[in-house]
Protein backbone atom coordinates (compact mmCIF):
# COMPACT_ATOMS: atom_id res chain seq x y z
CA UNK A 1 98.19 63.84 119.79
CA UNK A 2 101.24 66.39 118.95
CA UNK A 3 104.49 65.12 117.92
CA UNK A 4 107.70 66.35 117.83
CA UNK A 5 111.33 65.58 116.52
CA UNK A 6 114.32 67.28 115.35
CA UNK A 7 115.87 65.60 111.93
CA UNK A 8 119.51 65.49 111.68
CA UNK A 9 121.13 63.58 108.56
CA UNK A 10 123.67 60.82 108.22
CA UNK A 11 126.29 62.98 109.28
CA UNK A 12 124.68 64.10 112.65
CA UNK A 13 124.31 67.69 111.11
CA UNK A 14 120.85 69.97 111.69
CA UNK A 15 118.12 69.85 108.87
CA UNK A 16 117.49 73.34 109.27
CA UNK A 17 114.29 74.79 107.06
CA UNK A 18 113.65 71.82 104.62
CA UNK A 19 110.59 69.86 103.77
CA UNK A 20 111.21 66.39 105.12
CA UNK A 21 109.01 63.00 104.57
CA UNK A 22 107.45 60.85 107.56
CA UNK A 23 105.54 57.89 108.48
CA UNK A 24 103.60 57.13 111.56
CA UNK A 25 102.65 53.84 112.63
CA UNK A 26 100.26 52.68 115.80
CA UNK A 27 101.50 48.86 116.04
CA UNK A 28 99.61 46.54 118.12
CA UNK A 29 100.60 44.83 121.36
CA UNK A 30 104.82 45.36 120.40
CA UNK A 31 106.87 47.22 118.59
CA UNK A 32 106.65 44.69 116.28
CA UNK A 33 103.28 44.28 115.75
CA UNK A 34 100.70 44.79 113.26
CA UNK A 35 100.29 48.08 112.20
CA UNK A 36 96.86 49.34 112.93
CA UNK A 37 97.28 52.89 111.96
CA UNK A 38 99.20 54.24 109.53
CA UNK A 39 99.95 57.86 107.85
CA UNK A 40 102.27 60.12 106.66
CA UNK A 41 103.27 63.66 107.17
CA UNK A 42 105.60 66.14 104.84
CA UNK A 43 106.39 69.25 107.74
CA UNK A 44 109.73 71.71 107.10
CA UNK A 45 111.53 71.89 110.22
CA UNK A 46 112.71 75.25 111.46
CA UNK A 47 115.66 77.19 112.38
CA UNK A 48 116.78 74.18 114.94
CA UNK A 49 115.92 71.22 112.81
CA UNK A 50 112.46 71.11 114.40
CA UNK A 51 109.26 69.94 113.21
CA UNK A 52 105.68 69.44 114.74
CA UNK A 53 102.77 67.29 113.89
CA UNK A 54 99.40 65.73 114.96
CA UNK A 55 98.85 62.24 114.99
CA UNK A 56 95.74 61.64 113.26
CA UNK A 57 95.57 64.93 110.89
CA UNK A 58 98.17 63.56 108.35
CA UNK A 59 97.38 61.71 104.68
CA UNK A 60 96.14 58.15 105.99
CA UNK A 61 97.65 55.31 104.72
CA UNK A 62 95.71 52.66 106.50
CA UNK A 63 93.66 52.06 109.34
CA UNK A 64 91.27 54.19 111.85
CA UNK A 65 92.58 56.54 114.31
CA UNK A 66 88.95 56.28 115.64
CA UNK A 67 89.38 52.57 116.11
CA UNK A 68 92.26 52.81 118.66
């Protein structure tokens, strides 16, 4: 599954060609549920603040993304 955001700091300003870190959780049932998937995910966003990923293809954490 793709995924993606555009990453803006604490002063609402673009994070324009930068490494950034990320976490991806699958919670069960709410969105305060158990976490039955878990990884993370270091992408550099581009020229607009940008980034892309896959669900599934990052470092796993915890959890099956074959069990969902």
């Amino acid at each position: 599954m793709s995924y993606q955001a555009v990453v803006r700091n604490s002063t609402n300003n673009l994070v324009v060609s930068q490494a950034v870190g990320m976490q991806i959780s699958i919670l069960q049932t709410s969105a305060s549920g158990t976490a039955v998937y878990v990884e993370t995910h270091s992408p550099t966003t581009n020229a607009n603040g940008l980034f892309s990923v896959q669900i599934g293809s990052g470092t796993l954490v915890s959890g099956s993304i074959s069990g969902i």
